[in-house]
N, C-alpha and C. Protein backbone atom coordinates (compact mmCIF):
# COMPACT_ATOMS: atom_id res chain seq x y z
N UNK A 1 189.47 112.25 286.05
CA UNK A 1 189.22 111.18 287.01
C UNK A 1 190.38 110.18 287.02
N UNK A 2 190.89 109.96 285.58
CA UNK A 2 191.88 109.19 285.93
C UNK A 2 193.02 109.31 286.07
N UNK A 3 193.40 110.64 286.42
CA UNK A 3 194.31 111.00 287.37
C UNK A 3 194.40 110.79 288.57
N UNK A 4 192.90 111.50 288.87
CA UNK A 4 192.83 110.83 290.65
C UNK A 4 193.09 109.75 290.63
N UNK A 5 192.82 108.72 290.31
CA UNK A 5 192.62 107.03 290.35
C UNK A 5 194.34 107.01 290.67
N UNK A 6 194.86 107.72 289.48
CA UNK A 6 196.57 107.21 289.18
C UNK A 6 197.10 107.75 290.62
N UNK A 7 196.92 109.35 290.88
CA UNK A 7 198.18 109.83 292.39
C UNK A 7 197.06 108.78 293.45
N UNK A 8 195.55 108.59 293.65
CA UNK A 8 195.90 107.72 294.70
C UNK A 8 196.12 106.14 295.15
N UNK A 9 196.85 105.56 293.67
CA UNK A 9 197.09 104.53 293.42
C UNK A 9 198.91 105.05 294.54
N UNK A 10 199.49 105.86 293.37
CA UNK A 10 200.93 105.97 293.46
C UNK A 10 201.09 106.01 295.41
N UNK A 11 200.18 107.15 295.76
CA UNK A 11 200.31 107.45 297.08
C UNK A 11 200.15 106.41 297.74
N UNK A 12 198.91 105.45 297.70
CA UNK A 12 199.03 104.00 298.29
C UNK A 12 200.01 103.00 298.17
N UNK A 13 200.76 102.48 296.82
CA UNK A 13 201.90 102.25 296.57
C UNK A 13 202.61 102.53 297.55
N UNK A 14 203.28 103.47 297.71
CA UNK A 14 204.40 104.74 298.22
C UNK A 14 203.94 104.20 299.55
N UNK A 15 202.76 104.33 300.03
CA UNK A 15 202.85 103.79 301.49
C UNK A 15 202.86 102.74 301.71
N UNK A 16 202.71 101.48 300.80
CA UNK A 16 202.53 100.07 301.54
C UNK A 16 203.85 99.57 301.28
N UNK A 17 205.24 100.26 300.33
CA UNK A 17 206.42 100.41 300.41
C UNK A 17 207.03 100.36 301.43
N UNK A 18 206.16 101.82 301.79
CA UNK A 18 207.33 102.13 303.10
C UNK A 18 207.02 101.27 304.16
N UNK A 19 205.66 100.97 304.45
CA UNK A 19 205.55 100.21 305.80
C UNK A 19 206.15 99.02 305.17
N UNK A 20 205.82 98.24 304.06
CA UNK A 20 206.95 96.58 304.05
C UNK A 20 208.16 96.56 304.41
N UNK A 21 208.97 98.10 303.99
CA UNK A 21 210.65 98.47 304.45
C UNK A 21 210.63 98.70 305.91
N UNK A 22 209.78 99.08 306.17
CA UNK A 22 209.61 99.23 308.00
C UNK A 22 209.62 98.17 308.53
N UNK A 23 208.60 97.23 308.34
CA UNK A 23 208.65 96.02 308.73
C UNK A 23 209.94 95.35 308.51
N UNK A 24 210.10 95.00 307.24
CA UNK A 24 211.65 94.07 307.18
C UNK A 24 213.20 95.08 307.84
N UNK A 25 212.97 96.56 307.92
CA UNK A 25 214.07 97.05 308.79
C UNK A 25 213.52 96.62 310.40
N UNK A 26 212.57 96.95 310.51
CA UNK A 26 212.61 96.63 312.08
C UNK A 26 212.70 95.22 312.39
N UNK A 27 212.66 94.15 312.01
CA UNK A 27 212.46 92.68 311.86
C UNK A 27 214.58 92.06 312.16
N UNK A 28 215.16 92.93 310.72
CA UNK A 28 216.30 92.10 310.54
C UNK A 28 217.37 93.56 310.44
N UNK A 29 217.26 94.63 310.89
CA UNK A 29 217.66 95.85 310.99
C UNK A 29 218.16 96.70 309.16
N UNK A 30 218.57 97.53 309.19
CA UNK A 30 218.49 98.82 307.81
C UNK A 30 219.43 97.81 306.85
N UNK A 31 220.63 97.81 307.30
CA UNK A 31 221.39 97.19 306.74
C UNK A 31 221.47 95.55 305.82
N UNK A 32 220.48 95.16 306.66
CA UNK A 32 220.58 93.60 306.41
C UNK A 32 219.47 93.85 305.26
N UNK A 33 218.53 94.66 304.57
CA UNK A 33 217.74 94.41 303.68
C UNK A 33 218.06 95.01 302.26
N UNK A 34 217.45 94.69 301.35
CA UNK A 34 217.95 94.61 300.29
C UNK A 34 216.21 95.67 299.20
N UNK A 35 216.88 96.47 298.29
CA UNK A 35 215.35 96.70 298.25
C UNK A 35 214.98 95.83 297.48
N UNK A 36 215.46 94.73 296.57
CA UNK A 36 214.70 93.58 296.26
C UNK A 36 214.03 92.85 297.01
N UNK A 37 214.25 92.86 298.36
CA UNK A 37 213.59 91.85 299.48
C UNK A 37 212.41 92.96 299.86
N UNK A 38 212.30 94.74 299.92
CA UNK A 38 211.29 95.12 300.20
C UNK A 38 210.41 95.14 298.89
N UNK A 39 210.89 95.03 297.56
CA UNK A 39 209.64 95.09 296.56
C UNK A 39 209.15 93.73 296.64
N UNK A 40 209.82 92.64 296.70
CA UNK A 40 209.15 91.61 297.20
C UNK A 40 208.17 91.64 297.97
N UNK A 41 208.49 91.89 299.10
CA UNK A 41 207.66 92.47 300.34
C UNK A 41 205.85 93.09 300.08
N UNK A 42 206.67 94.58 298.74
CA UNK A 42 205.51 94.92 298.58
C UNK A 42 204.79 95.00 297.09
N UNK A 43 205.04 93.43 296.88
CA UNK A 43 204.46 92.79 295.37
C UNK A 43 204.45 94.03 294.07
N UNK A 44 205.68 94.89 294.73
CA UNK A 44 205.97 95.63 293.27
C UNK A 44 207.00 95.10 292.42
N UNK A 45 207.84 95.36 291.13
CA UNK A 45 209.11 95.60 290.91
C UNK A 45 210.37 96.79 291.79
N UNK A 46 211.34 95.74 291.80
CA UNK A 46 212.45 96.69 292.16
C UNK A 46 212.27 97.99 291.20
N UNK A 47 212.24 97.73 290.04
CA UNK A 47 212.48 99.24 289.38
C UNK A 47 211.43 100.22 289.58
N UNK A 48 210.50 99.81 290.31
CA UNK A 48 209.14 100.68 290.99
C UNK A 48 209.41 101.47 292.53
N UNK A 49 210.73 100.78 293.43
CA UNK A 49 210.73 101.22 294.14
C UNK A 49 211.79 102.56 294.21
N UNK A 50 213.03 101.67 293.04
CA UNK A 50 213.88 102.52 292.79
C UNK A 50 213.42 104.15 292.28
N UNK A 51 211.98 103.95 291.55
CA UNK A 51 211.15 104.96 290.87
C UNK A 51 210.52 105.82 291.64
N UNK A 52 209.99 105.63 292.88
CA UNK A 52 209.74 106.34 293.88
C UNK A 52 210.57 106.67 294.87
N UNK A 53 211.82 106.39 294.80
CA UNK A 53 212.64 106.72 296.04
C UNK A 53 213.97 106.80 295.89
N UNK A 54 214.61 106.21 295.16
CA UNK A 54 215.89 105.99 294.66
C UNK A 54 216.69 105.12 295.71
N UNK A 55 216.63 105.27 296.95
CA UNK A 55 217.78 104.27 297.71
C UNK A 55 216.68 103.67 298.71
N UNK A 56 217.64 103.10 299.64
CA UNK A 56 216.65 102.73 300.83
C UNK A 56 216.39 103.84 302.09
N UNK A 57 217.39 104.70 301.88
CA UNK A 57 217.14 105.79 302.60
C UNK A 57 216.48 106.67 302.43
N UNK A 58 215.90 106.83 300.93
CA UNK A 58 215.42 107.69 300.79
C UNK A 58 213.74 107.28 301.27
N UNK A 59 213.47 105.54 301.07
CA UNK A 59 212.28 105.35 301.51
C UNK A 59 212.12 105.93 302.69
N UNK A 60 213.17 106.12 303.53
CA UNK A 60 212.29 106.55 305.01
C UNK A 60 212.61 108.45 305.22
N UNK A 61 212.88 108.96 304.58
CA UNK A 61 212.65 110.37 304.46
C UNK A 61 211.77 110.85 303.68
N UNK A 62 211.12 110.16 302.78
CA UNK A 62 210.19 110.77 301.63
C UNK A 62 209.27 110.99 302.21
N UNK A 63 208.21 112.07 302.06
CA UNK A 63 206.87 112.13 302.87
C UNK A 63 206.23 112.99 301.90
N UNK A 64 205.34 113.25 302.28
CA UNK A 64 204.33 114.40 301.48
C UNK A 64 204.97 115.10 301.02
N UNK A 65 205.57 116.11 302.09
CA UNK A 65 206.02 117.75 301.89
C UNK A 65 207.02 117.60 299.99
N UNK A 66 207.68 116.89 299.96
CA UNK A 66 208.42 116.78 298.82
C UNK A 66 207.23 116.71 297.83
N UNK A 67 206.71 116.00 297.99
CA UNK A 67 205.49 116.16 296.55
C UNK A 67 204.94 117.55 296.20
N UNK A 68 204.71 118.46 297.23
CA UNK A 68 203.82 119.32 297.11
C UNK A 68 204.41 120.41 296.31
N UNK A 69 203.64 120.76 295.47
CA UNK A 69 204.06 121.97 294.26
C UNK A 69 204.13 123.32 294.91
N UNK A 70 204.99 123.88 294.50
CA UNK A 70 205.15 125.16 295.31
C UNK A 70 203.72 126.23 295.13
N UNK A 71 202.70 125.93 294.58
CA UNK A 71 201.14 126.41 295.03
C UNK A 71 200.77 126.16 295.88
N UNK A 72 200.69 124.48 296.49
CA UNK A 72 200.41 124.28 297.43
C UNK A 72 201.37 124.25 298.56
N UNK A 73 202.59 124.68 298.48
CA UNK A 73 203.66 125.22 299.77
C UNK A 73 203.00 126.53 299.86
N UNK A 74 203.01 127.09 299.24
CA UNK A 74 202.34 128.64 299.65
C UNK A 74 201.27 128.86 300.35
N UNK A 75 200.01 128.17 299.88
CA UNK A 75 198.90 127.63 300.55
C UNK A 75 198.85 127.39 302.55
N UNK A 76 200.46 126.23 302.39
CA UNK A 76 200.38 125.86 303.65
C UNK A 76 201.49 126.70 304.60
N UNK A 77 202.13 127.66 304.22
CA UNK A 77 203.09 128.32 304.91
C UNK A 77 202.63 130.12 304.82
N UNK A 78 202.77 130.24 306.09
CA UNK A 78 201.72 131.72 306.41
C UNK A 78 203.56 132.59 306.86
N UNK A 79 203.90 133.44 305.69
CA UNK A 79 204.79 134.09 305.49
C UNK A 79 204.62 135.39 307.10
N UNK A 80 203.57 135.47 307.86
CA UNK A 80 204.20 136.34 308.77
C UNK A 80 204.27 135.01 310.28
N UNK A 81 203.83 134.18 309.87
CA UNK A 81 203.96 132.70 311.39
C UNK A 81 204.41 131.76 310.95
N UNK A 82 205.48 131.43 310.07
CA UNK A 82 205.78 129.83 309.83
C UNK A 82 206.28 129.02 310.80
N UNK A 83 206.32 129.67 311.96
CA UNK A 83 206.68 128.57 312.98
C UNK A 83 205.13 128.18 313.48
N UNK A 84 204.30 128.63 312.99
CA UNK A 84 203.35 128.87 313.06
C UNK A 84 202.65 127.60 312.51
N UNK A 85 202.85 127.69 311.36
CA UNK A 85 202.37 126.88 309.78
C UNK A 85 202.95 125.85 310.17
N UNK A 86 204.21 125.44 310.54
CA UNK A 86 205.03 124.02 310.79
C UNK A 86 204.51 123.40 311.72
N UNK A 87 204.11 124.70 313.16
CA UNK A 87 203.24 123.46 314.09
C UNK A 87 201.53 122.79 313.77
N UNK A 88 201.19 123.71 312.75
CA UNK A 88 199.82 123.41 312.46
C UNK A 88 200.25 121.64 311.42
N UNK A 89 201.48 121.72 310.82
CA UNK A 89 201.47 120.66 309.57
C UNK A 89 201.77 119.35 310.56
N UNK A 90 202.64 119.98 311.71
CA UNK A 90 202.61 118.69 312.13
C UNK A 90 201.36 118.30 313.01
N UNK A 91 201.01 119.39 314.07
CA UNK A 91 199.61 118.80 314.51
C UNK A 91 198.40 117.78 313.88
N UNK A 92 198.32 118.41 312.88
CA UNK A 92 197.48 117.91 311.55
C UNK A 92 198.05 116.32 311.39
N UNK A 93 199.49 115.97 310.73
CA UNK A 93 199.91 114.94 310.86
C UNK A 93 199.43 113.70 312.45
N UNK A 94 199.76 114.62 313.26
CA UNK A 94 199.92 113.66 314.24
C UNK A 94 197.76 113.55 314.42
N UNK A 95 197.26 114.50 313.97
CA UNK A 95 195.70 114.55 314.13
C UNK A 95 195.02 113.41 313.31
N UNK A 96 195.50 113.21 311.89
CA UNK A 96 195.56 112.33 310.98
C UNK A 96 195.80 110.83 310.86
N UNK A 97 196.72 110.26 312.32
CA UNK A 97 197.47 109.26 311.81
C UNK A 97 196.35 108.60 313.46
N UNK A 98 196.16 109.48 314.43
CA UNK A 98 194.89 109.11 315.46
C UNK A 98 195.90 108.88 316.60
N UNK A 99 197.23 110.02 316.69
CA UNK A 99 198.28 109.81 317.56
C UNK A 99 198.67 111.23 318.30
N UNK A 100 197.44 111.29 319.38
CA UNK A 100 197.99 112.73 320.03
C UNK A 100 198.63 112.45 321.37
N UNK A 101 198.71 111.53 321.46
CA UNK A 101 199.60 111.44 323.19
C UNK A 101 200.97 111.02 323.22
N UNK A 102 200.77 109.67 322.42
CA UNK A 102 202.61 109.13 322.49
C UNK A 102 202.52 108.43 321.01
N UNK A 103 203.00 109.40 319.78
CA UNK A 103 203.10 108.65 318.35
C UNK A 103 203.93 107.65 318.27
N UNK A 104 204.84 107.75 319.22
CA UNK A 104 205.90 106.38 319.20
C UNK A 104 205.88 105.38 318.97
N UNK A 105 204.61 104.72 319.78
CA UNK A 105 203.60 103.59 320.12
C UNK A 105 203.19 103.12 318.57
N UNK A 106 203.04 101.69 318.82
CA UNK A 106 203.04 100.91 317.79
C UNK A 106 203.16 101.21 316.20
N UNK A 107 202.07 101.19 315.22
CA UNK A 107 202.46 101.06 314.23
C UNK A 107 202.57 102.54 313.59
N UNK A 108 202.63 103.54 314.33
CA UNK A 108 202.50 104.97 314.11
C UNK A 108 203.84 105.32 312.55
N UNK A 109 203.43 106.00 312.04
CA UNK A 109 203.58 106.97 310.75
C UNK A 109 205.14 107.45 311.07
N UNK A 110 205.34 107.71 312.38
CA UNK A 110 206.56 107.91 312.96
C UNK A 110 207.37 107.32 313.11
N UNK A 111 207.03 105.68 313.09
CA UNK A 111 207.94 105.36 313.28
C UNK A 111 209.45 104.68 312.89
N UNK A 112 209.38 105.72 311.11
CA UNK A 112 210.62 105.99 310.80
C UNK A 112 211.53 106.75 311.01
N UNK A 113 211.44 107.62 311.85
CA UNK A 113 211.67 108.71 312.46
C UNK A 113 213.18 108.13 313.36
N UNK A 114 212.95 106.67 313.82
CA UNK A 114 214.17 106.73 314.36
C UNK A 114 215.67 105.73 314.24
N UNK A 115 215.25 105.73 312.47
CA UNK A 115 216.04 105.79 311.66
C UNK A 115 217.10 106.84 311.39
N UNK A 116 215.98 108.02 311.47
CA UNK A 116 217.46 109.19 311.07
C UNK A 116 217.94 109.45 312.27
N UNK A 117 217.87 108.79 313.43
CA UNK A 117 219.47 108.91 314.43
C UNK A 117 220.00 107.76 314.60
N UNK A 118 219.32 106.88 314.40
CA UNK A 118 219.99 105.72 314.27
C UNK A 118 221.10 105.02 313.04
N UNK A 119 220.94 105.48 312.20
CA UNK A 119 221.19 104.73 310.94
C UNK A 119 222.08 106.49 310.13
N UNK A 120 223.07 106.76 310.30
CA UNK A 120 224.08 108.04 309.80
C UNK A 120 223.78 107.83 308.44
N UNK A 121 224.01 107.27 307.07
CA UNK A 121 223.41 107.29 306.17
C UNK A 121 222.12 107.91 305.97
N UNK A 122 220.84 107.57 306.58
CA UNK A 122 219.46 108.36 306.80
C UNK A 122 219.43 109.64 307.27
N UNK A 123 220.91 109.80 308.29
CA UNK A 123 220.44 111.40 309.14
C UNK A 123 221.07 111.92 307.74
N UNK A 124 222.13 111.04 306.44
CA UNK A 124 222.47 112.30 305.71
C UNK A 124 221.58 112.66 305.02
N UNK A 125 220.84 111.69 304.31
CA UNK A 125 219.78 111.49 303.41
C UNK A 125 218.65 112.65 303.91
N UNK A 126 218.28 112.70 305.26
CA UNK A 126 217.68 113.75 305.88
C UNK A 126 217.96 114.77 305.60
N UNK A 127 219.26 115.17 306.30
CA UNK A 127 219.34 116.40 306.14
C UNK A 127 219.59 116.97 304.81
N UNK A 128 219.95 116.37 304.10
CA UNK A 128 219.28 116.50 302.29
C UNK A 128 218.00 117.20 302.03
N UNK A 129 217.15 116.71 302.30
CA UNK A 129 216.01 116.65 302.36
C UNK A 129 215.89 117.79 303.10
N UNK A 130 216.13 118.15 304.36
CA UNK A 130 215.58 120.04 305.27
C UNK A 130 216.47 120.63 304.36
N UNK A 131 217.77 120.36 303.75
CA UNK A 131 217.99 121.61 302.68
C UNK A 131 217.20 122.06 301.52
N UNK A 132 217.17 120.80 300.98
CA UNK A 132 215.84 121.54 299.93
C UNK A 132 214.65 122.11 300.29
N UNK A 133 214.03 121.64 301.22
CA UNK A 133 213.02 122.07 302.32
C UNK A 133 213.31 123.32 302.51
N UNK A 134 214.53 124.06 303.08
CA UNK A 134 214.89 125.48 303.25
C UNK A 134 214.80 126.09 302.19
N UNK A 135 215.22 125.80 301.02
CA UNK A 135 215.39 126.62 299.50
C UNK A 135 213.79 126.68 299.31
N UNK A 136 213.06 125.79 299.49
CA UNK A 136 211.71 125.89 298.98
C UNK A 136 211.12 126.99 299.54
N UNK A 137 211.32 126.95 301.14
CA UNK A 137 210.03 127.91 301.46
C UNK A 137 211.03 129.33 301.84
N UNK A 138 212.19 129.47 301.20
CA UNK A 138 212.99 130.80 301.60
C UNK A 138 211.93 131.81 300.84
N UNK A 139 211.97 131.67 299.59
CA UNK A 139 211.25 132.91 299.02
C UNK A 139 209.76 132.90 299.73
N UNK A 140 209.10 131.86 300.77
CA UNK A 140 207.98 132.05 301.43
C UNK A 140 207.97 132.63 302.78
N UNK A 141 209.28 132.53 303.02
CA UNK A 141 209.59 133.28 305.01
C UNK A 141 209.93 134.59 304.78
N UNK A 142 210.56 134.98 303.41
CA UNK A 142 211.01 136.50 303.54
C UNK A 142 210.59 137.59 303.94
N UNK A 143 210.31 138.11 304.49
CA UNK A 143 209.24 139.36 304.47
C UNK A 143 209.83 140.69 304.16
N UNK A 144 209.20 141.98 304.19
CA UNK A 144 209.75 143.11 303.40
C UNK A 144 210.55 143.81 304.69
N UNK A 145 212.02 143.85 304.37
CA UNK A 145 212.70 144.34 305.01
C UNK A 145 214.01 143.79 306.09
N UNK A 146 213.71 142.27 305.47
CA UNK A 146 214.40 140.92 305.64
C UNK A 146 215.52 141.07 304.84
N UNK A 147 216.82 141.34 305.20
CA UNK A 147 218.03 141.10 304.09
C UNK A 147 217.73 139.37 303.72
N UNK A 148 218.54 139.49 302.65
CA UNK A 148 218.81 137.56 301.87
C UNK A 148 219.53 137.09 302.87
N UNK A 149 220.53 137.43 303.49
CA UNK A 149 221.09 136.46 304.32
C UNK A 149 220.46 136.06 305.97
N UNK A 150 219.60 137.15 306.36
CA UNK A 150 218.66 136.32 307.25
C UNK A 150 217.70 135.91 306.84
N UNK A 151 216.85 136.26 305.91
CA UNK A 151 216.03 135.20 305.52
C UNK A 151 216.58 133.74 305.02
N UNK A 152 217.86 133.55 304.77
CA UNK A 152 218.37 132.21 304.15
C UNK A 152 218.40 131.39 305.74
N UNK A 153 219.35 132.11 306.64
CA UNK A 153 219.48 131.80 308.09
C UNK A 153 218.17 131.18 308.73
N UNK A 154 216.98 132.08 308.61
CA UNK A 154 216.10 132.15 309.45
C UNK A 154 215.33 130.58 308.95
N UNK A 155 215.30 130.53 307.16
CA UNK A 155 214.71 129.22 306.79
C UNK A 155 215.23 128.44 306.99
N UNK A 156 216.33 128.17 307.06
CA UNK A 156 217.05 127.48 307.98
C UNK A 156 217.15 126.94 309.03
N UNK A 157 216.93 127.87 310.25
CA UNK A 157 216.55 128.06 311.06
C UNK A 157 215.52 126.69 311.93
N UNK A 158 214.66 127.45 310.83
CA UNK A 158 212.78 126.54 310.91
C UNK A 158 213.23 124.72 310.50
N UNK A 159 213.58 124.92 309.03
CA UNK A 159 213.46 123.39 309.33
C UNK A 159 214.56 122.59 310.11
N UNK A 160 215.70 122.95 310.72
CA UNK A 160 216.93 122.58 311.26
C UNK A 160 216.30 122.30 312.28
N UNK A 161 215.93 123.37 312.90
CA UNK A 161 215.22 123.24 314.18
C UNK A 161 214.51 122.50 314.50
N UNK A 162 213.39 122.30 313.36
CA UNK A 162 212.48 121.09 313.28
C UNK A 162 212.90 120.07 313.58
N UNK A 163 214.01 119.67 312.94
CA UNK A 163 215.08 118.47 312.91
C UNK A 163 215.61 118.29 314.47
N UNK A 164 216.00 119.03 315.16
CA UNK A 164 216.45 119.51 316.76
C UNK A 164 215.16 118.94 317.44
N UNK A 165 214.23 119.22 317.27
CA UNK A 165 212.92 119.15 317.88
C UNK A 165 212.31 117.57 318.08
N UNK A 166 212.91 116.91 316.56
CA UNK A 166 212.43 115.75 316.33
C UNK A 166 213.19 115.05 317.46
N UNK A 167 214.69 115.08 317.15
CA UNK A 167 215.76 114.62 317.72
C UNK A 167 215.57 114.49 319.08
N UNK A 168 215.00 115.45 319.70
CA UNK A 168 214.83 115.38 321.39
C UNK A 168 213.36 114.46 321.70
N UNK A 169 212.31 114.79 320.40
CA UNK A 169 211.45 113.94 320.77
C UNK A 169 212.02 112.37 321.31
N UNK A 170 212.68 111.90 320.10
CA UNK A 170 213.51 111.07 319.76
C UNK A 170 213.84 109.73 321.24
N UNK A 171 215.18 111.08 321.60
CA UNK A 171 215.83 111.05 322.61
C UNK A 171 215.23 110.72 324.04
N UNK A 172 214.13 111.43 323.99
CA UNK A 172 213.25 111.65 325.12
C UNK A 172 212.40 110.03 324.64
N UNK A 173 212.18 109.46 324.16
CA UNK A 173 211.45 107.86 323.74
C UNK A 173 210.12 108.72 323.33
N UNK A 174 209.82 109.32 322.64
CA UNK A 174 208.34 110.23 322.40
C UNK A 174 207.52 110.22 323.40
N UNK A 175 208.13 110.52 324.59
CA UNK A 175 206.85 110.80 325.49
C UNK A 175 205.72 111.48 325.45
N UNK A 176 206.21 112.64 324.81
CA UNK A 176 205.17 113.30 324.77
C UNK A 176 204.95 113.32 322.93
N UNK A 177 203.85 113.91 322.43
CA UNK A 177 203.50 114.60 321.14
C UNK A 177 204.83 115.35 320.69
N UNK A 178 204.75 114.70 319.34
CA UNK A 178 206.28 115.53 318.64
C UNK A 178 205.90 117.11 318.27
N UNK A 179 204.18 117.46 318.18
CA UNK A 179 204.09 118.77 318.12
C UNK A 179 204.67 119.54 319.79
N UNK A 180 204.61 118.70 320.72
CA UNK A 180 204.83 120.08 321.91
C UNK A 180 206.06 120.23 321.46
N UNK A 181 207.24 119.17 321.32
CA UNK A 181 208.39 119.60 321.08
C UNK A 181 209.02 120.40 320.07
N UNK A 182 208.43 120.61 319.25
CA UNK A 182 208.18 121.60 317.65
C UNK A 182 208.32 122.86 318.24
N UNK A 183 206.99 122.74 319.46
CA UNK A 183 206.21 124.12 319.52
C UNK A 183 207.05 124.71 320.55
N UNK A 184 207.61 124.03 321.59
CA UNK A 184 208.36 124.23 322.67
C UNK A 184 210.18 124.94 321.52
N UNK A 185 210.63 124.18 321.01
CA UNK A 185 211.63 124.19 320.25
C UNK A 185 212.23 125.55 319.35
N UNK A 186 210.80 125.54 319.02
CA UNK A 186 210.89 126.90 317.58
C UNK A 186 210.11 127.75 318.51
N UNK A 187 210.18 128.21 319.76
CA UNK A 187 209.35 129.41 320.54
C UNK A 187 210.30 130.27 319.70
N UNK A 188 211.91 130.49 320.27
CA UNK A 188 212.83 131.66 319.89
C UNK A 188 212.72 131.84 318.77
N UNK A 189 212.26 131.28 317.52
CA UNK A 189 212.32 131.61 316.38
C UNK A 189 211.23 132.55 316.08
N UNK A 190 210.28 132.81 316.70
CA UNK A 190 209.19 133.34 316.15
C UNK A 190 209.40 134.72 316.26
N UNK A 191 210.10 135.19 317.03
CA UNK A 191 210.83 136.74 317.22
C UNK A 191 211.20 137.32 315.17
N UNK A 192 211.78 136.53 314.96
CA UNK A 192 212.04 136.87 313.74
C UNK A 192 211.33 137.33 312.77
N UNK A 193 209.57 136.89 312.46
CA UNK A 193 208.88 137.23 311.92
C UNK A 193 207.67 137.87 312.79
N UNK A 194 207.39 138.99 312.36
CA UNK A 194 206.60 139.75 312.73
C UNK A 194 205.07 139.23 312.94
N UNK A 195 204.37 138.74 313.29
CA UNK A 195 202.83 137.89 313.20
C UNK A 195 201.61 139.27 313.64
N UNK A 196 201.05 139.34 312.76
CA UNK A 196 199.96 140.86 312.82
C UNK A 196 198.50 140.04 312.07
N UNK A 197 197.71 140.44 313.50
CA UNK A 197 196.23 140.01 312.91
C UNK A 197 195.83 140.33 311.71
């Protein structure tokens, strides 16, 4: 039990972090804050935030998916549809946060999202982040008869793309749901893996 108590202490933490850094970036922009002014913010110690995140960039790329133990990556990634599995994680997300039309809009979960085109430091910090993302679920996209170098490509592929997908949401001011653009985005990819009832 008092474990549970502890990850959903940390996880609450971790989020009232990120929204205080949201707030004071959107307020006085990325640059101008300090993460002493966001642990302030969010009545932790600096060395608490540094502990969950390491920079300020990393506060706005960290999300779930990094926590999750490769049991539960397996769990959520269906080795013959992962374009499949990616639109279900984000649907779910956007199902979760009570944002199916335009997540853009106010205080939405998203809306660090446009940080990583805004702010080049974050898109690197990002794309950090879809590389390890690729290494994780490579040994989960492979299937039998997949050389290593398209399966490295293809995981690739998925979360890059993802990244492409976001980007146009982005671009586009989120008009629509960041899942159509996922789903619209990664159509060509699904050729690659075979999907059998």
């Amino acid at each position: 039990m008092a474990t549970g108590l502890r990850a959903r202490w940390r996880e609450n933490a971790i989020r009232t972090i990120q929204e205080r850094a949201l707030d004071l970036f959107d307020e006085r922009g990325f640059d101008a804050v300090t993460i002493e002014e966001i642990a302030a913010a969010s009545e932790v110690s600096p060395a608490t935030v540094y502990r969950y995140f390491g920079t300020k960039e990393g506060l706005l790329v960290a999300d779930q998916f990094d926590s999750l133990g490769q049991e539960e990556l397996e769990q959520l990634v269906d080795a013959r549809d992962p374009v499949g599995s990616l639109l279900r994680m984000v649907r779910d997300y956007e199902a979760a946060a009570g944002e199916t039309e335009t997540p853009r809009r106010g205080r939405s979960p998203w809306r660090r999202v446009r940080y990583f085109f805004q702010e080049p430091s974050v898109r690197m910090a990002f794309s950090a982040t879809l590389d390890r993302a690729a290494q994780r679920i490579l040994p989960l996209v492979t299937t039998d008869g997949m050389s290593e170098t398209r399966a490295r490509v293809a995981a690739n592929a998925l979360v890059f793309g993802y990244f492409a997908a976001l980007e146009q949401w982005y671009l586009d001011d989120g008009v629509r749901p960041i899942a159509d653009y996922v789903e619209e985005g990664l159509e060509p990819l699904r050729g690659i893996w075979s999907v059998k009832g």
